[in-house]
PDB file of N, CA and C in Angstrom:
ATOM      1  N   UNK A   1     -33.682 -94.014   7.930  1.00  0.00           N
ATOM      2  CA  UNK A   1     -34.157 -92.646   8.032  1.00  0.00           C
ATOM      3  C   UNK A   1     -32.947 -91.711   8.111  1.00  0.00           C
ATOM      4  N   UNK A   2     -32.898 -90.798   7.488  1.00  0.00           N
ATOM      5  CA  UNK A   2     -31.825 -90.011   7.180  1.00  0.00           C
ATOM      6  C   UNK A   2     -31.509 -88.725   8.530  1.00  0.00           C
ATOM      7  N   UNK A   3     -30.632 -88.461   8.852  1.00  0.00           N
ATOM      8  CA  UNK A   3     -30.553 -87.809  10.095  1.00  0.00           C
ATOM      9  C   UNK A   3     -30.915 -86.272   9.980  1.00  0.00           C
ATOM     10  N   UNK A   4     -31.959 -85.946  10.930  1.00  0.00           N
ATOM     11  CA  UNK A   4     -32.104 -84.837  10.972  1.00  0.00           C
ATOM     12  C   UNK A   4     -31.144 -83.434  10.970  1.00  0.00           C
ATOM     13  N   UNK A   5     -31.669 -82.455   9.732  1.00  0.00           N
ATOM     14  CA  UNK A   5     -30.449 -80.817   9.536  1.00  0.00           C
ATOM     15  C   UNK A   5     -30.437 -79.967  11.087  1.00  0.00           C
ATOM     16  N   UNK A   6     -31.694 -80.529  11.583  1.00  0.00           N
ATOM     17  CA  UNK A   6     -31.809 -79.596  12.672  1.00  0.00           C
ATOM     18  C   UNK A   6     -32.816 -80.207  13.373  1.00  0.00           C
ATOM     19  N   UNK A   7     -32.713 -79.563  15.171  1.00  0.00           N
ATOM     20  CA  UNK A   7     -33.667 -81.053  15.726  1.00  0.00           C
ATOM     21  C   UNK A   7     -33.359 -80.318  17.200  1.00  0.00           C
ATOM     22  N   UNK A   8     -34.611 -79.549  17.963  1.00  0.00           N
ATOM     23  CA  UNK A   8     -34.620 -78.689  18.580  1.00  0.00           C
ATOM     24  C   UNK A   8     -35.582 -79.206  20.002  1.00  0.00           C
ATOM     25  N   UNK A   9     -35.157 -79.900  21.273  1.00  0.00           N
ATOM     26  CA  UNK A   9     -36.599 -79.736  22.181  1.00  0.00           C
ATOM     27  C   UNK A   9     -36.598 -79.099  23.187  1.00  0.00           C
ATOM     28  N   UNK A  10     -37.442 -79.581  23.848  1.00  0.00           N
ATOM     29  CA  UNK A  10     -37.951 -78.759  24.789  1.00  0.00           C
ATOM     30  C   UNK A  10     -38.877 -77.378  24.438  1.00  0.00           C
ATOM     31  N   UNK A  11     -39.346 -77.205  23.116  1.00  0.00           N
ATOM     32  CA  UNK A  11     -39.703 -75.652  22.768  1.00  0.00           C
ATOM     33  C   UNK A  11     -41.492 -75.460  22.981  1.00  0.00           C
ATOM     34  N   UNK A  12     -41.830 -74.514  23.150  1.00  0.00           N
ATOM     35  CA  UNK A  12     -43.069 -74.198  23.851  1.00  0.00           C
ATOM     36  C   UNK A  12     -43.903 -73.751  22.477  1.00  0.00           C
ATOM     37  N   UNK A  13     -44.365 -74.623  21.570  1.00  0.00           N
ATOM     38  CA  UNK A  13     -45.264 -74.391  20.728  1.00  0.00           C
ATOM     39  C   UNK A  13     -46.294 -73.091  20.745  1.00  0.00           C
ATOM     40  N   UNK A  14     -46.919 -72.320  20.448  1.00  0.00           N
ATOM     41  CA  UNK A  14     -48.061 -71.776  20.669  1.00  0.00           C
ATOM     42  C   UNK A  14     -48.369 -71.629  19.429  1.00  0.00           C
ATOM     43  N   UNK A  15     -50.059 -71.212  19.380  1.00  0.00           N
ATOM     44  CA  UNK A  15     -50.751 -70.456  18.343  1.00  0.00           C
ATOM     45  C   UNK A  15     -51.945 -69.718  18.693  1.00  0.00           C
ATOM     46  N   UNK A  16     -51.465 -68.359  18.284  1.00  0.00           N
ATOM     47  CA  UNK A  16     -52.065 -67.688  18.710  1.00  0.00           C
ATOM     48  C   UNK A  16     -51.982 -67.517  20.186  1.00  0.00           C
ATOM     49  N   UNK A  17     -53.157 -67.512  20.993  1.00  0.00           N
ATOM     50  CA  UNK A  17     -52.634 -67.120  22.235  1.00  0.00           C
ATOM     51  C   UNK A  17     -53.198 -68.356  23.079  1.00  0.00           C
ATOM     52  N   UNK A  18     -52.671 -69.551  22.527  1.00  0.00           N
ATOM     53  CA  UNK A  18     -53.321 -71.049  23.069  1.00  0.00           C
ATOM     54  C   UNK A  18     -51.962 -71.811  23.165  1.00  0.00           C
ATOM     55  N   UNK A  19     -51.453 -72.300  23.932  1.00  0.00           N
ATOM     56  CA  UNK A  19     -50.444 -73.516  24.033  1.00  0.00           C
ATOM     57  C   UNK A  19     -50.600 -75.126  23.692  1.00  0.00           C
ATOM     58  N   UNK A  20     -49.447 -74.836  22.444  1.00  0.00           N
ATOM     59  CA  UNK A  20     -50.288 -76.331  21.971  1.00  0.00           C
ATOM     60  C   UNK A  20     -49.168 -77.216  22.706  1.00  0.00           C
ATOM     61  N   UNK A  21     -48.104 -77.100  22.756  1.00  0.00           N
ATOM     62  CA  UNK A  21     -47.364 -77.924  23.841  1.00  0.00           C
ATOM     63  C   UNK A  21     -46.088 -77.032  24.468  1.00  0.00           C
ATOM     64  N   UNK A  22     -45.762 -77.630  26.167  1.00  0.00           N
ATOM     65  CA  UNK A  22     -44.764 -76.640  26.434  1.00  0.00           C
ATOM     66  C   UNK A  22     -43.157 -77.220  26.342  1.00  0.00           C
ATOM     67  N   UNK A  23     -43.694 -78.718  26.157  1.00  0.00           N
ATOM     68  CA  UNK A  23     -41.510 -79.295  25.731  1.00  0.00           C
ATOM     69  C   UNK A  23     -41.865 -79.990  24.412  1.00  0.00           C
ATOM     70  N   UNK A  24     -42.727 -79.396  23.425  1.00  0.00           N
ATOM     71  CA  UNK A  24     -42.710 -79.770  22.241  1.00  0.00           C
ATOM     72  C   UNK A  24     -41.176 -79.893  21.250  1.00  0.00           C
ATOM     73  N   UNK A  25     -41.172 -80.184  20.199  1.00  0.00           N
ATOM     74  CA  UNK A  25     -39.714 -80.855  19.403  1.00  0.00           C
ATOM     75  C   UNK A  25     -40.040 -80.018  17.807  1.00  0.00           C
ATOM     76  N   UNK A  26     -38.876 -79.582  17.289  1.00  0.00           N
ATOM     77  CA  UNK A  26     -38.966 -78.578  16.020  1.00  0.00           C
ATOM     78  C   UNK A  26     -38.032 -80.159  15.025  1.00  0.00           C
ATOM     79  N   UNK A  27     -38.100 -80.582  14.147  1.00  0.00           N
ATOM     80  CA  UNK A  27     -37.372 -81.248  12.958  1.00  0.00           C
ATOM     81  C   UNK A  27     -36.971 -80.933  11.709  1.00  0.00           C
ATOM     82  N   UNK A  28     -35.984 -80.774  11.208  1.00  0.00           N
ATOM     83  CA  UNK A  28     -35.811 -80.286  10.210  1.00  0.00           C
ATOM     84  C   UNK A  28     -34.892 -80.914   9.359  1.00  0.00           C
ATOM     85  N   UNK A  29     -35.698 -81.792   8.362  1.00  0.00           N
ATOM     86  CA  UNK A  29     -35.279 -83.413   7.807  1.00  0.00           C
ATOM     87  C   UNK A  29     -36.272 -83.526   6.250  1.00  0.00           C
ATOM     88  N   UNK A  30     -34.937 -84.000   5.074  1.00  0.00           N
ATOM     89  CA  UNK A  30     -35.443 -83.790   3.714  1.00  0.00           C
ATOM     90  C   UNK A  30     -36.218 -82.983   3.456  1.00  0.00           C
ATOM     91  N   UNK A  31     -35.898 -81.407   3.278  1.00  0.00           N
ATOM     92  CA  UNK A  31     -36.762 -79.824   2.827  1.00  0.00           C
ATOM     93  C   UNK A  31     -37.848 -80.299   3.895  1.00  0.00           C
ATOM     94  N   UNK A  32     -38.462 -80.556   4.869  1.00  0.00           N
ATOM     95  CA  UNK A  32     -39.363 -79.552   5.212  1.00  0.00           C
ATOM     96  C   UNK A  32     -39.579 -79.824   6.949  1.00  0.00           C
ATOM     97  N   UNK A  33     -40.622 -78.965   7.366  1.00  0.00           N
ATOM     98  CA  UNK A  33     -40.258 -78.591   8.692  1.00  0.00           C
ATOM     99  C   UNK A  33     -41.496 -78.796   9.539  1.00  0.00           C
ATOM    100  N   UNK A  34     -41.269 -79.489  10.363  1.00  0.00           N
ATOM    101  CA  UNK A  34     -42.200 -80.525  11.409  1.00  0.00           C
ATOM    102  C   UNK A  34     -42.105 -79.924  12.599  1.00  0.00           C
ATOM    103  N   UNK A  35     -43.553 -79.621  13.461  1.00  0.00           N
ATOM    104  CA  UNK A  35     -43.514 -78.950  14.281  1.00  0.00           C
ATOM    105  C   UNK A  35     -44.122 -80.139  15.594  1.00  0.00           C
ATOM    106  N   UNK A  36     -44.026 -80.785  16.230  1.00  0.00           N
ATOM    107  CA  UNK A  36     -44.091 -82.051  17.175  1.00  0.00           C
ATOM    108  C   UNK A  36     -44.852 -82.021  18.324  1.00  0.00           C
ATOM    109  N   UNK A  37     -45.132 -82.783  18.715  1.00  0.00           N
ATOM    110  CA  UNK A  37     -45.567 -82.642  20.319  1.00  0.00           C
ATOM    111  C   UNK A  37     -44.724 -83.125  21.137  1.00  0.00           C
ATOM    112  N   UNK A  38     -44.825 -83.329  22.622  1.00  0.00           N
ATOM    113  CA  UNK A  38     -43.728 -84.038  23.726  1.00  0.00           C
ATOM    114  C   UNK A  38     -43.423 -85.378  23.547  1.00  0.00           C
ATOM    115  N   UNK A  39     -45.036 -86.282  22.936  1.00  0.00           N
ATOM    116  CA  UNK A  39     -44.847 -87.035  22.360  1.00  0.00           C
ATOM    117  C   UNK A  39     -44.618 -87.915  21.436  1.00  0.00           C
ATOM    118  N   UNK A  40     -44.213 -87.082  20.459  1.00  0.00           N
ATOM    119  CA  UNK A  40     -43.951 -87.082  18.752  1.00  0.00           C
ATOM    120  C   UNK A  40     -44.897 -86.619  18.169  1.00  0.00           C
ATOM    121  N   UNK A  41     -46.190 -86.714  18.587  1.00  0.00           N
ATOM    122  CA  UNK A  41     -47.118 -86.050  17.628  1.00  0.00           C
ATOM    123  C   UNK A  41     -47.130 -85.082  16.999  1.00  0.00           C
ATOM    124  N   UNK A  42     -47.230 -85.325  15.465  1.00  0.00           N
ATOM    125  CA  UNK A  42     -47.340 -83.853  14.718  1.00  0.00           C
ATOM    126  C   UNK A  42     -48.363 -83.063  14.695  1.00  0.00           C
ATOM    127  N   UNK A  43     -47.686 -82.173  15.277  1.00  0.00           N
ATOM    128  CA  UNK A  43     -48.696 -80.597  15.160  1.00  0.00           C
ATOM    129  C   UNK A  43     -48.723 -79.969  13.638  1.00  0.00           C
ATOM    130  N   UNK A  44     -47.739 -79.821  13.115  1.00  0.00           N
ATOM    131  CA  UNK A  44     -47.979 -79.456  11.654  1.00  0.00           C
ATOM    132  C   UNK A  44     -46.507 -79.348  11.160  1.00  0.00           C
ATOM    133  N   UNK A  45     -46.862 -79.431   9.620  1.00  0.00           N
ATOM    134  CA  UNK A  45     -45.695 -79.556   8.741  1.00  0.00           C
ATOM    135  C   UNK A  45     -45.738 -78.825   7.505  1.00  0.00           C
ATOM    136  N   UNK A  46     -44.568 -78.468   6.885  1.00  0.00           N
ATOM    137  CA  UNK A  46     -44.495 -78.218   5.848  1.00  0.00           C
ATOM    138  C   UNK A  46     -43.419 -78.208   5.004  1.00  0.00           C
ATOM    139  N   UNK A  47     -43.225 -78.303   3.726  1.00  0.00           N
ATOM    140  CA  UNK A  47     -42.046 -78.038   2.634  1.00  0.00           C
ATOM    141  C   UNK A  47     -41.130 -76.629   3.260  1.00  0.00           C
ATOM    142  N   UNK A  48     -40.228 -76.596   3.036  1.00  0.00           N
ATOM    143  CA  UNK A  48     -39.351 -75.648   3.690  1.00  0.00           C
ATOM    144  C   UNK A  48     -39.182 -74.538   2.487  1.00  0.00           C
ATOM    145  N   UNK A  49     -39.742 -74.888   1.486  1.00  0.00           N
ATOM    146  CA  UNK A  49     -39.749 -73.680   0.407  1.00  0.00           C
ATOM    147  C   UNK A  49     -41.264 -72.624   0.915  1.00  0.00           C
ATOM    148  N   UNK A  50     -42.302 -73.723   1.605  1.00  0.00           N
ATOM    149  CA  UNK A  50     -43.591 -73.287   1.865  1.00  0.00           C
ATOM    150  C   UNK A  50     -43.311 -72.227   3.604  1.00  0.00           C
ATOM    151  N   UNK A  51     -42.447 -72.302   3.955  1.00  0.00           N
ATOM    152  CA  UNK A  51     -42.382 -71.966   5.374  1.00  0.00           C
ATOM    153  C   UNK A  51     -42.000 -70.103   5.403  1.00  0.00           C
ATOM    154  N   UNK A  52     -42.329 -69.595   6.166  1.00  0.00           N
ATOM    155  CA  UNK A  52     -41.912 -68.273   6.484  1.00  0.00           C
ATOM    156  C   UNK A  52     -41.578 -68.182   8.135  1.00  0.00           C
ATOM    157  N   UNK A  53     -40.723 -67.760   8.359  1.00  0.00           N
ATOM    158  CA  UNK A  53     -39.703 -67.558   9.820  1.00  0.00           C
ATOM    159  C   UNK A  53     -39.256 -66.712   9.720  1.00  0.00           C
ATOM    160  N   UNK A  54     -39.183 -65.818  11.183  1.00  0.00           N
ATOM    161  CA  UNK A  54     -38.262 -64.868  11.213  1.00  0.00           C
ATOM    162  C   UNK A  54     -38.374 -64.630  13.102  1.00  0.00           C
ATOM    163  N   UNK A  55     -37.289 -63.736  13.254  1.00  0.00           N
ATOM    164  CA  UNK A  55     -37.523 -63.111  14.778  1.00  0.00           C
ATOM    165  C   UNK A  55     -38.273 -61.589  14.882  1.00  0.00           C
ATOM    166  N   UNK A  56     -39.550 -61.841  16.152  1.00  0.00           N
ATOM    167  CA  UNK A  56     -39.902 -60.705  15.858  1.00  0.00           C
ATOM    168  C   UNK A  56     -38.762 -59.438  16.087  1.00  0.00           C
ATOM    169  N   UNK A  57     -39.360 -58.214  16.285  1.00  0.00           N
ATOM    170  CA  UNK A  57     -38.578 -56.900  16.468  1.00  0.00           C
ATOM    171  C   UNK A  57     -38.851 -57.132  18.314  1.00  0.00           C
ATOM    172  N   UNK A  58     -40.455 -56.832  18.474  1.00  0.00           N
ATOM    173  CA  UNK A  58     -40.565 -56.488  19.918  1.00  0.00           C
ATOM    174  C   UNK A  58     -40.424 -57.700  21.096  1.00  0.00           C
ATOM    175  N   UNK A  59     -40.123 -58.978  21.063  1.00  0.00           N
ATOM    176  CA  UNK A  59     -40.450 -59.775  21.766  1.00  0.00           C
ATOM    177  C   UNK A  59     -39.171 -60.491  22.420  1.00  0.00           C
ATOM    178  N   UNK A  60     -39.245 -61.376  23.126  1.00  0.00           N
ATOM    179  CA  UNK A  60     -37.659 -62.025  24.317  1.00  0.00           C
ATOM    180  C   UNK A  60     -37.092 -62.499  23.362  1.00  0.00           C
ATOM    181  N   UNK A  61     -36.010 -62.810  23.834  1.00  0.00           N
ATOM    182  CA  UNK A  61     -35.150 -63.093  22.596  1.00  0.00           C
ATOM    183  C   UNK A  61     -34.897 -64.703  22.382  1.00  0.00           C
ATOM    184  N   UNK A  62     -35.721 -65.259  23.250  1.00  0.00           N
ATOM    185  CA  UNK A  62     -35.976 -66.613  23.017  1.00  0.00           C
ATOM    186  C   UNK A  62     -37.408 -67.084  22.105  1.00  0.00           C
ATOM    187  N   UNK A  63     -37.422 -66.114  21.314  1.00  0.00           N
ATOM    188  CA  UNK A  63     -38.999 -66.525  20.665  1.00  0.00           C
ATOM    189  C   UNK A  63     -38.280 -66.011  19.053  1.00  0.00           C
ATOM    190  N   UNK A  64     -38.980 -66.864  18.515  1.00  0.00           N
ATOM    191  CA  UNK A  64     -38.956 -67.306  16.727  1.00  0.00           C
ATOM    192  C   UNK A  64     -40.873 -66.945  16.033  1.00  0.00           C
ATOM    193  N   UNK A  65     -41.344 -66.523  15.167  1.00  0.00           N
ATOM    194  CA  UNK A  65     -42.036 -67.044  14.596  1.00  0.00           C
ATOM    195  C   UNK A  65     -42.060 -67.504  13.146  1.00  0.00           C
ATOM    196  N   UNK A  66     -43.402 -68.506  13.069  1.00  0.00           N
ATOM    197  CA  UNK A  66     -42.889 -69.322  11.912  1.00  0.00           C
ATOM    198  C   UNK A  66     -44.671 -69.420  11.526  1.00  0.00           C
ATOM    199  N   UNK A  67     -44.798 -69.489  10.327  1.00  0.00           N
ATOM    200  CA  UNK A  67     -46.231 -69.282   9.148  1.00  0.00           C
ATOM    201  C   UNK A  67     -45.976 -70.762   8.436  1.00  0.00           C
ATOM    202  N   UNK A  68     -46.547 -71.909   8.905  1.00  0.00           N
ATOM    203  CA  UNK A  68     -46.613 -72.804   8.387  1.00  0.00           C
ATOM    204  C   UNK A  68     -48.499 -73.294   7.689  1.00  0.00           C
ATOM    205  N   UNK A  69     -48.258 -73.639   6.259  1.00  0.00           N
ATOM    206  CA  UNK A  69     -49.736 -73.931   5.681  1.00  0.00           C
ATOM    207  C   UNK A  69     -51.219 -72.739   6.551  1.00  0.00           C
ATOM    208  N   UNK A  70     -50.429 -71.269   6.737  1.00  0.00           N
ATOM    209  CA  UNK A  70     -51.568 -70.500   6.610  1.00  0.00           C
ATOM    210  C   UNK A  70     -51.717 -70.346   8.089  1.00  0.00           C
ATOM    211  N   UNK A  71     -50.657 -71.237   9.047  1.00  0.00           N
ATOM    212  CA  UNK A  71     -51.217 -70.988  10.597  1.00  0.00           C
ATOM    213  C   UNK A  71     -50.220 -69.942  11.183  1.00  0.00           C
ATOM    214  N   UNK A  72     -50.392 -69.186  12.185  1.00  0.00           N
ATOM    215  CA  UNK A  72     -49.029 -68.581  12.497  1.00  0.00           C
ATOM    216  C   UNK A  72     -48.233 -69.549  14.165  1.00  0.00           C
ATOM    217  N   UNK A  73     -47.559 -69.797  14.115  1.00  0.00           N
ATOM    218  CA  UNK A  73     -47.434 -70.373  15.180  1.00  0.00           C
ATOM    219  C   UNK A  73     -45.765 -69.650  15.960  1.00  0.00           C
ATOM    220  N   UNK A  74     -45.567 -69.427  17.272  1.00  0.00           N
ATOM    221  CA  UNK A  74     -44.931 -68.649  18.135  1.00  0.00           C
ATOM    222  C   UNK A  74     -43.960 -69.900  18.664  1.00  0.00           C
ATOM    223  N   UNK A  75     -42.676 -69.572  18.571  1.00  0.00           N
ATOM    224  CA  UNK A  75     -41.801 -70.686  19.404  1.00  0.00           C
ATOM    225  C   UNK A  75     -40.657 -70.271  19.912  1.00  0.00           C
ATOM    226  N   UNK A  76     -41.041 -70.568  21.217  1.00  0.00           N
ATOM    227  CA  UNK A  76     -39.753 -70.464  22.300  1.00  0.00           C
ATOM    228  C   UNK A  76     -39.001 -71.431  23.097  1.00  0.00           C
ATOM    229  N   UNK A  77     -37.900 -70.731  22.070  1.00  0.00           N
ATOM    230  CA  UNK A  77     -36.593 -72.322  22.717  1.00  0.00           C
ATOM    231  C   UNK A  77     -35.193 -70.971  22.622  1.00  0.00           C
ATOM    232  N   UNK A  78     -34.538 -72.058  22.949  1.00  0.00           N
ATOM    233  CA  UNK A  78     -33.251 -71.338  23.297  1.00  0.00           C
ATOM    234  C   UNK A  78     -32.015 -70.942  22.468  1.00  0.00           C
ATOM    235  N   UNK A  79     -32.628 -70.934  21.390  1.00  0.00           N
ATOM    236  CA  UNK A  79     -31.411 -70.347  20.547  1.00  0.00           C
ATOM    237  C   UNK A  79     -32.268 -70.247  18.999  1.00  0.00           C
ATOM    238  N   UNK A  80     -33.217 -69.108  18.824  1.00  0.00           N
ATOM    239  CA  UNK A  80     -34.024 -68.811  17.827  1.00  0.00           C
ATOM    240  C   UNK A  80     -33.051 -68.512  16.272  1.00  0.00           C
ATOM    241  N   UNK A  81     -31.674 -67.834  16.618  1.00  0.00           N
ATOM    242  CA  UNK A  81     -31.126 -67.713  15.620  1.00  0.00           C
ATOM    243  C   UNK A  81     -30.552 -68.812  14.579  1.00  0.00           C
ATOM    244  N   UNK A  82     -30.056 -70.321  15.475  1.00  0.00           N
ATOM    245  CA  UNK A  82     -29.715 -71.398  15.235  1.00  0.00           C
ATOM    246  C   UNK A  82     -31.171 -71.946  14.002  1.00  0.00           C
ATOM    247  N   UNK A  83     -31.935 -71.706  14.638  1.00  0.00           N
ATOM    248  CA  UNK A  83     -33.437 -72.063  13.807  1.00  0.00           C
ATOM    249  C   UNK A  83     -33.669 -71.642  12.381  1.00  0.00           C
ATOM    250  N   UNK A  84     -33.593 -70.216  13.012  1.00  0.00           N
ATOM    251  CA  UNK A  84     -33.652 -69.571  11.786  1.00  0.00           C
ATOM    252  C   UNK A  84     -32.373 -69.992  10.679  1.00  0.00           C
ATOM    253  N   UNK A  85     -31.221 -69.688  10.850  1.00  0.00           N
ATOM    254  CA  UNK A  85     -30.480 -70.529  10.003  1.00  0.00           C
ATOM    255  C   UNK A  85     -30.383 -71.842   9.105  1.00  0.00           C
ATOM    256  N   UNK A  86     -30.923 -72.509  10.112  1.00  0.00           N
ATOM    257  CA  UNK A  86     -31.200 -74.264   9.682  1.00  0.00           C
ATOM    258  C   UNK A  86     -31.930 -73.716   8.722  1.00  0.00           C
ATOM    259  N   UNK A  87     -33.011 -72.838   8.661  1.00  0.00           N
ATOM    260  CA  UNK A  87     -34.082 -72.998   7.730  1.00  0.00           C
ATOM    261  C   UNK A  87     -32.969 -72.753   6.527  1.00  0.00           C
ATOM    262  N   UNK A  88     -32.970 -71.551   6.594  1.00  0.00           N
ATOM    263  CA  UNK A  88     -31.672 -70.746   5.561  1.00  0.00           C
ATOM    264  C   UNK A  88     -30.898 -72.017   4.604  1.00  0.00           C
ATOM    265  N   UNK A  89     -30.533 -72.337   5.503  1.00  0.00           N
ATOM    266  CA  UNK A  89     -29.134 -73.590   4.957  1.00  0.00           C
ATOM    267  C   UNK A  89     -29.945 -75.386   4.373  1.00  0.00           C
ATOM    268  N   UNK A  90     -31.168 -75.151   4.831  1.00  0.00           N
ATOM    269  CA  UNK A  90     -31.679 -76.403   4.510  1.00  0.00           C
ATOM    270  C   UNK A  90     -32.957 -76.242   3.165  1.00  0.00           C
ATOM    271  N   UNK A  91     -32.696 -74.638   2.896  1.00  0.00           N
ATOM    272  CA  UNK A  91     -33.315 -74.644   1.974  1.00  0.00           C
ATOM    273  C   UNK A  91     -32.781 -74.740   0.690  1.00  0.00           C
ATOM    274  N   UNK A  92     -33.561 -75.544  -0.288  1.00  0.00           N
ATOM    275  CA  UNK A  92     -32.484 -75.421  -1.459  1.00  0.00           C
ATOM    276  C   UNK A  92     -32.319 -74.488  -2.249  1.00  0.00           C
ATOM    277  N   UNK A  93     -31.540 -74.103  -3.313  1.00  0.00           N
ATOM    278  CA  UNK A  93     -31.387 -72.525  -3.968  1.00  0.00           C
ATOM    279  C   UNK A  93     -32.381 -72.703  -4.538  1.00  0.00           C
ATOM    280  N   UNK A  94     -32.439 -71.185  -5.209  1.00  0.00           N
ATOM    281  CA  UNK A  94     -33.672 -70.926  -5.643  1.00  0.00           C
ATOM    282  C   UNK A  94     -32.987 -71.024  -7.375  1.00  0.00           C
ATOM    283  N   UNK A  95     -33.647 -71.124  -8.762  1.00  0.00           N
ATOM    284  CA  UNK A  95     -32.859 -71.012 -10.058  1.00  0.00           C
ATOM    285  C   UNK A  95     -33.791 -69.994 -10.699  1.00  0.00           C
TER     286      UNK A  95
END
């Protein structure tokens, strides 16, 4: 198994205004991006061409959001910019 571009825990999943886990795990391994539970379980995934991320404007500065397959999902971990990058850098160019 090839080593993960990026590989984030402890992060507090949400969607919407429901907690799907609070030391959930972010992966970011061959284009696309896996959202985990405490106990590996996948919460959801997608192709990293399919993904939309960004930081909001109004919110702590430990929170990311991310639009995976149509869901919106809220994540707070400790270094949102690092995230956002990985995506950046693990995506492949566009032609």
């Amino acid at each position: 198994m090839a080593e993960p571009e990026f590989n984030a825990t402890g992060v507090r999943i949400e969607r919407w205004l429901r907690s799907l886990t609070r030391a959930g795990q972010i992966v970011i391994r061959d284009g696309r991006l896996a959202l985990l539970t405490s106990y590996g379980r996948e919460i959801d995934s997608a192709p990293l061409q399919a993904v939309q991320a960004h930081k909001p404007l109004f919110a702590a500065r430990d929170r990311a959001l991310a639009r995976l397959n149509g869901h919106r999902y809220s994540l707070t971990l400790g270094a949102p910019e690092r995230f956002l990058r990985a995506i950046q850098e693990a995506r492949p160019p566009r032609s």
